[in-house]
C-alpha atoms as a PDB file:
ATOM      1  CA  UNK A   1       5.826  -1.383 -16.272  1.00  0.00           C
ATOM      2  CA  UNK A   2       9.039   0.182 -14.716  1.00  0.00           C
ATOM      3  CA  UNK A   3       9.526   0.869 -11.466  1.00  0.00           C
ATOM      4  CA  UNK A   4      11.484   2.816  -9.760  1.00  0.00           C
ATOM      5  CA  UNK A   5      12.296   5.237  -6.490  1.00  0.00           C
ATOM      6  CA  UNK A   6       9.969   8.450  -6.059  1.00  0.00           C
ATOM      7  CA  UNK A   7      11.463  11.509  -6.879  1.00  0.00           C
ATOM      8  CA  UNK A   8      10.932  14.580  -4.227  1.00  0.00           C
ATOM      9  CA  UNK A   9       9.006  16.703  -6.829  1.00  0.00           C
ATOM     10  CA  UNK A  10       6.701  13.729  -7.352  1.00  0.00           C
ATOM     11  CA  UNK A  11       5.258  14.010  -4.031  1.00  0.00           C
ATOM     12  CA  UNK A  12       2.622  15.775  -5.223  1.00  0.00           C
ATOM     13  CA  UNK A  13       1.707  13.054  -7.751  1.00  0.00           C
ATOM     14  CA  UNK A  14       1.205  10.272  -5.463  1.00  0.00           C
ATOM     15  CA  UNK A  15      -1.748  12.410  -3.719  1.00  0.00           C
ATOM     16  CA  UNK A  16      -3.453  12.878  -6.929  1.00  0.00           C
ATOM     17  CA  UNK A  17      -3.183   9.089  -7.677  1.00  0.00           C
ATOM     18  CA  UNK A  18      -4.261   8.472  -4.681  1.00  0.00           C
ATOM     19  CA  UNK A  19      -7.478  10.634  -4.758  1.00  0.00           C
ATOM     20  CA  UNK A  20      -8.527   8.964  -8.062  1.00  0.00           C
ATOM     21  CA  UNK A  21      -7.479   5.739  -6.947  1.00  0.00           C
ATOM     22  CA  UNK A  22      -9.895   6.527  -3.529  1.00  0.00           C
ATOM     23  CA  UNK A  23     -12.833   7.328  -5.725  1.00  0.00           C
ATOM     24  CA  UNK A  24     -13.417   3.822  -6.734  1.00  0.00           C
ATOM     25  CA  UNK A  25     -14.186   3.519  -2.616  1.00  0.00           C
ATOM     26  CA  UNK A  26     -17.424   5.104  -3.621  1.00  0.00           C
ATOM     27  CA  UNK A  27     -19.298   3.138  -5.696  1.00  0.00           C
ATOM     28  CA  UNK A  28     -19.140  -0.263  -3.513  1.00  0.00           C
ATOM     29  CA  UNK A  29     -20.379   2.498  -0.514  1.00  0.00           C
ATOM     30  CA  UNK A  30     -17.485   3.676   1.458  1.00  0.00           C
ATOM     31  CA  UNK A  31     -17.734   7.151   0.422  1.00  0.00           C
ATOM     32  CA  UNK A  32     -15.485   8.005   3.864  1.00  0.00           C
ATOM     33  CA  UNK A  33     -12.864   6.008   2.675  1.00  0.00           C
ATOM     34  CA  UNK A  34     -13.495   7.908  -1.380  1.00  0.00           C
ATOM     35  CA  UNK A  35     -12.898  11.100   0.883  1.00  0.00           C
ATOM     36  CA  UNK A  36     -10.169  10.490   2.640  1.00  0.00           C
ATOM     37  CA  UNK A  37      -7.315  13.005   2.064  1.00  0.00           C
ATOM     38  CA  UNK A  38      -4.074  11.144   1.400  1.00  0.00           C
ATOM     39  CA  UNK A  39      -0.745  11.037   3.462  1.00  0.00           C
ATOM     40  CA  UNK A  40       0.491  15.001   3.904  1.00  0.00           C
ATOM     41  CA  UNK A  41       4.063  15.911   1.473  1.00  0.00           C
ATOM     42  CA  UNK A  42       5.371  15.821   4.595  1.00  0.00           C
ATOM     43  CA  UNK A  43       4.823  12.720   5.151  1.00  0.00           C
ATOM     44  CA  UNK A  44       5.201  11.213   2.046  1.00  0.00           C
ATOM     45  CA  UNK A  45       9.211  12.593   2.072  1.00  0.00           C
ATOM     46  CA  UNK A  46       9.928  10.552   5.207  1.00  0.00           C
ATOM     47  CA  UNK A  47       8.934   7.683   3.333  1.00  0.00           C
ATOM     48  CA  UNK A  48      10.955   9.172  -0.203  1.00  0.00           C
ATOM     49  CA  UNK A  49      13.533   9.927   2.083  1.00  0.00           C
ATOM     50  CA  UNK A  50      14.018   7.046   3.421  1.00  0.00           C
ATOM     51  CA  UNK A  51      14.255   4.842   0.355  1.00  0.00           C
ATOM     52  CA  UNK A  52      11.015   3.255   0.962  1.00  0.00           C
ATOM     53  CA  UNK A  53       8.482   4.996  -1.541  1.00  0.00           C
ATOM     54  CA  UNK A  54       8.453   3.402  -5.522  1.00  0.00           C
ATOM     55  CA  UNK A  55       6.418   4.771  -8.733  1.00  0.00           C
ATOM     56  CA  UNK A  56       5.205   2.784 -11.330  1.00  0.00           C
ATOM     57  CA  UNK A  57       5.676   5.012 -14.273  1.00  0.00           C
ATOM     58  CA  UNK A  58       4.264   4.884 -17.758  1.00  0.00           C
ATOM     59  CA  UNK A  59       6.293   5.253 -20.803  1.00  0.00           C
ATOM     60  CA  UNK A  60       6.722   9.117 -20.256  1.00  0.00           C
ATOM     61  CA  UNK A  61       8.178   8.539 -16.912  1.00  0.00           C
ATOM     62  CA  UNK A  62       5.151   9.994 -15.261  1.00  0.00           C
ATOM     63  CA  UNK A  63       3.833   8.525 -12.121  1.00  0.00           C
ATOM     64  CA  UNK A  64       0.725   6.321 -12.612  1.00  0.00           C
ATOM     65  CA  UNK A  65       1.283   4.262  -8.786  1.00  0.00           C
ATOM     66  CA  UNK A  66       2.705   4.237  -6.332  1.00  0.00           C
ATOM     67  CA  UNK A  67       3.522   2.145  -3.270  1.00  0.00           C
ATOM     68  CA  UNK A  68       5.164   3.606   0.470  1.00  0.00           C
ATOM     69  CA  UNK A  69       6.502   1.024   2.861  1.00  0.00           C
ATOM     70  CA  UNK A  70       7.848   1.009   6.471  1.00  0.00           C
ATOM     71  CA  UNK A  71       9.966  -1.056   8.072  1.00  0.00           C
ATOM     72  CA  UNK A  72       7.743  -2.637  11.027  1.00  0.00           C
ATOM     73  CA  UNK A  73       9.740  -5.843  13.620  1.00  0.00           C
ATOM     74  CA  UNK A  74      12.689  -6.806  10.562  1.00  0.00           C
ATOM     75  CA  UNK A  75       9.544  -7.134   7.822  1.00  0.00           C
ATOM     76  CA  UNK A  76       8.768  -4.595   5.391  1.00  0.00           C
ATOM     77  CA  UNK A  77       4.953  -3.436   5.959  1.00  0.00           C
ATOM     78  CA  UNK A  78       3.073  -1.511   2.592  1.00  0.00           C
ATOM     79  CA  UNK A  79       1.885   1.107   4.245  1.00  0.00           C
ATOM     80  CA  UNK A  80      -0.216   2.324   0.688  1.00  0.00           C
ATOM     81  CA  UNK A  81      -0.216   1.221  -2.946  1.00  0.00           C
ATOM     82  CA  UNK A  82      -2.471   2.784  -4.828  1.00  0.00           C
ATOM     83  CA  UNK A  83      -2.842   2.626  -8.920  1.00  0.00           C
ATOM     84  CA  UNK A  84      -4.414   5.262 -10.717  1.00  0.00           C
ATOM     85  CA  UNK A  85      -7.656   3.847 -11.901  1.00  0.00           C
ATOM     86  CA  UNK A  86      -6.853   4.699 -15.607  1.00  0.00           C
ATOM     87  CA  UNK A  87      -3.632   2.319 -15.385  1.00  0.00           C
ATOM     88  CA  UNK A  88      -5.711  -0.422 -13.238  1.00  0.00           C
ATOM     89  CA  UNK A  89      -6.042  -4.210 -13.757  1.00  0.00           C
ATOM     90  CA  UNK A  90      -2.951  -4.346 -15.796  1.00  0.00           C
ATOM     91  CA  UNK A  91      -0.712  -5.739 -12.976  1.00  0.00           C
ATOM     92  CA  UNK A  92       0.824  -2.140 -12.063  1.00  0.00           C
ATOM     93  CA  UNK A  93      -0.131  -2.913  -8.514  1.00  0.00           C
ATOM     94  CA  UNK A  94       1.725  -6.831  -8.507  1.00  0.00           C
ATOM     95  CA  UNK A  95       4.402  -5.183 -10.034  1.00  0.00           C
ATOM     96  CA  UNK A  96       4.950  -2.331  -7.268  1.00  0.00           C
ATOM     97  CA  UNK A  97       4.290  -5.278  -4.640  1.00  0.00           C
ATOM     98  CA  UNK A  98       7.109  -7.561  -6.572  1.00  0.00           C
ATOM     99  CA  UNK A  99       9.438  -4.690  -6.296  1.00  0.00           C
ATOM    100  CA  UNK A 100       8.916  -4.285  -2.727  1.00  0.00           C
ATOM    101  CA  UNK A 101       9.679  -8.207  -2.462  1.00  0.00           C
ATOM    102  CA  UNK A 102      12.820  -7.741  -4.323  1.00  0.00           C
ATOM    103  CA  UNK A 103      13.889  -5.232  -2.361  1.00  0.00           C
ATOM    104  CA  UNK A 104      13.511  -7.274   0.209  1.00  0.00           C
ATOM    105  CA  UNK A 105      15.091 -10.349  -0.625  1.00  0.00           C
ATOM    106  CA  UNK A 106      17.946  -8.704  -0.821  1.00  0.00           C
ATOM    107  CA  UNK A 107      18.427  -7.066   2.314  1.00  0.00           C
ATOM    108  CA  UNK A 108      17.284 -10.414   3.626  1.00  0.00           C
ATOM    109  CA  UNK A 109      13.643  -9.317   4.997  1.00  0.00           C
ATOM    110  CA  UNK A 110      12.001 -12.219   6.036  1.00  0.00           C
ATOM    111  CA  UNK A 111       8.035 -11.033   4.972  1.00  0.00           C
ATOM    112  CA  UNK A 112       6.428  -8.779   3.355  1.00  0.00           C
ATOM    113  CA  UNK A 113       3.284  -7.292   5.166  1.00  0.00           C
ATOM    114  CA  UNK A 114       0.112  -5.115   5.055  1.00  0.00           C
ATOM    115  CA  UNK A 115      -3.544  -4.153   6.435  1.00  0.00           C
ATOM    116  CA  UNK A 116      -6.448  -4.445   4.124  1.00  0.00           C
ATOM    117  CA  UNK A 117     -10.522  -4.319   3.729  1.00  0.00           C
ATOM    118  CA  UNK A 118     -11.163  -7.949   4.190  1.00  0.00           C
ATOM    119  CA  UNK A 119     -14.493  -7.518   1.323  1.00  0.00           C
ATOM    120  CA  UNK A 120     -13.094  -5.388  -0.545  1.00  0.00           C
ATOM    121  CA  UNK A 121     -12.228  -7.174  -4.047  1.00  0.00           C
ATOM    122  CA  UNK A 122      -9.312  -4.918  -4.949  1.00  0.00           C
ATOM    123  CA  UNK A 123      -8.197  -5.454  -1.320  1.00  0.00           C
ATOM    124  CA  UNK A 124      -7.871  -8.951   0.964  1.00  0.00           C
ATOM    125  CA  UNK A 125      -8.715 -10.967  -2.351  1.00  0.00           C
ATOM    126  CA  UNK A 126      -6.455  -9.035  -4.589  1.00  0.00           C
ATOM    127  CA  UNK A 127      -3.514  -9.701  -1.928  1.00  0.00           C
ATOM    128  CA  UNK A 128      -4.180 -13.555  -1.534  1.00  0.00           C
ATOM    129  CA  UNK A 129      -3.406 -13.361  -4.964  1.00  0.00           C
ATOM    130  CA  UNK A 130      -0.335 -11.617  -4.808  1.00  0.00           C
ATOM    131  CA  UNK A 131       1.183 -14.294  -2.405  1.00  0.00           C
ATOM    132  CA  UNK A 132      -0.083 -12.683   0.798  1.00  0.00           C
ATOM    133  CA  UNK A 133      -2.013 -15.088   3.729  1.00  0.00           C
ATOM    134  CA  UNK A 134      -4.455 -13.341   6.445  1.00  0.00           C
ATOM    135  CA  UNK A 135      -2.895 -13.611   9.935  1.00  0.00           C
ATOM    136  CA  UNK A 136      -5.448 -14.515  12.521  1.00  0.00           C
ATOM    137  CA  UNK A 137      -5.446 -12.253  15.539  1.00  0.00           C
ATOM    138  CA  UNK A 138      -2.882 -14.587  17.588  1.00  0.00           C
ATOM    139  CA  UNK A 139      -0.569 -14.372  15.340  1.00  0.00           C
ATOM    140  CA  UNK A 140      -0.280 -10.689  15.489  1.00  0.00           C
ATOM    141  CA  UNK A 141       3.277  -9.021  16.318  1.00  0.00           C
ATOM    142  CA  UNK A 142       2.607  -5.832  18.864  1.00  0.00           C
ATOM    143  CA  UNK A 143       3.899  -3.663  15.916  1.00  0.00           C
ATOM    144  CA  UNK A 144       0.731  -4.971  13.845  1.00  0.00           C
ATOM    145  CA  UNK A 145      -1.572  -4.074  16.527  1.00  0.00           C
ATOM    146  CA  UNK A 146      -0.208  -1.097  17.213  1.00  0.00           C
ATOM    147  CA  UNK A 147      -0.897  -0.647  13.159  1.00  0.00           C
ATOM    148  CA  UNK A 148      -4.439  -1.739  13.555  1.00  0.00           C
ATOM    149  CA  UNK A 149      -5.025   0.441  16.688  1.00  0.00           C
ATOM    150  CA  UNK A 150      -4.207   3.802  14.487  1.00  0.00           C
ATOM    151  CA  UNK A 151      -6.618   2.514  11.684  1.00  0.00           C
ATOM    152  CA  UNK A 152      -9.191   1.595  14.264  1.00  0.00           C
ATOM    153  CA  UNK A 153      -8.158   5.203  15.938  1.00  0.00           C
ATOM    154  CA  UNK A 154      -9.140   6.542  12.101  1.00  0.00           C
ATOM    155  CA  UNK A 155     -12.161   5.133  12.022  1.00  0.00           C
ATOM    156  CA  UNK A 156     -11.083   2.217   9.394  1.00  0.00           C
ATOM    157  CA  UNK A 157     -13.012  -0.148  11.764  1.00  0.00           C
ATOM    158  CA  UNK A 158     -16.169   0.613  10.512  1.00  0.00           C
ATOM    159  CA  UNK A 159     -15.903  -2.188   7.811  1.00  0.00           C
ATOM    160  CA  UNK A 160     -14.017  -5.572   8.730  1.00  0.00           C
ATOM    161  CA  UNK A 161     -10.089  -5.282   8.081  1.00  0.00           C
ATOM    162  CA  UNK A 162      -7.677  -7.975   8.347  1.00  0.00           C
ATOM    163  CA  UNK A 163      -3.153  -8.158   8.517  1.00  0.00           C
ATOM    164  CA  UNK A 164      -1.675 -10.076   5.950  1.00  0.00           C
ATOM    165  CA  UNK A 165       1.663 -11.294   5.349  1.00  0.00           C
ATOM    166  CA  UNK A 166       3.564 -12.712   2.192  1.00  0.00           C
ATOM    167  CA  UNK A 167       6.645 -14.748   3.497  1.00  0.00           C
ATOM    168  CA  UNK A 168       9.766 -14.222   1.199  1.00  0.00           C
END
């Protein structure tokens, strides 16, 4: 799968990816999250714009994932991945998340980190997977609270969430 950097007139892409991708949300019974509008254009260019938003494209060049990132106390925090379910369990999603650790590496980021559904099987499991640990609640940097506060804030709280981090 190749990735590489979103293009601005793809913007509209990654919210229809991530609808489908949301739908899935629904049949484990979180229709709230299944219906939860994606990130505005607007804010989906601050992340293109800044260099921090990556497509996984198939072999038309057409956007079939995508992953947004933000730079959060010198680690690199994935703010969304989401894989269109037609392209899923094919390792599009480990190969958006190895990009993001390459990236890293070589501005020498020390971690890699993210907030997740702790029981949802795509989610917290799927992560541990991909090299990531949960953090337990002291080890928390103010930046990752302040992270969990706005998802708590959106009403993410409603099911158990954890921070994870994958140290590069």
């Amino acid at each position: 799968m190749h990735v590489r950097a979103v293009h601005p007139g793809e913007l509209t892409a990654l919210q229809d990816i991530e609808r489908a991708a949301g739908r899935c949300f629904r049949d484990i019974g979180m229709p709230e999250i299944a219906d939860d509008e994606p990130p505005a254009l607007d804010e989906l260019a601050l992340y293109q714009e800044a260099g921090l938003a990556w497509v996984a494209v198939d072999g038309a060049d057409a956007p079939v994932a995508y992953l947004v990132a933000e730079r959060v106390e010198g680690d690199l925090h994935v703010e969304q991945v989401s894989v269109h379910p037609d392209h899923a369990r094919r390792g599009v999603g480990r190969s958006l998340l190895e990009h993001l650790a390459e990236v890293a590496a070589r501005e020498g980021v020390p971690a890699l980190t993210l907030t997740t559904f702790a029981e949802v099987p795509w989610n917290a499991p799927y992560y541990a997977r991909c090299g990531f640990r949960i953090l337990g609640a002291d080890a928390l940097t103010p930046g990752l609270r302040e992270i969990r506060a706005r998802e708590a804030a959106h009403g993410l709280d409603r099911w158990p969430r954890v921070c994870m981090r994958r140290d590069l």
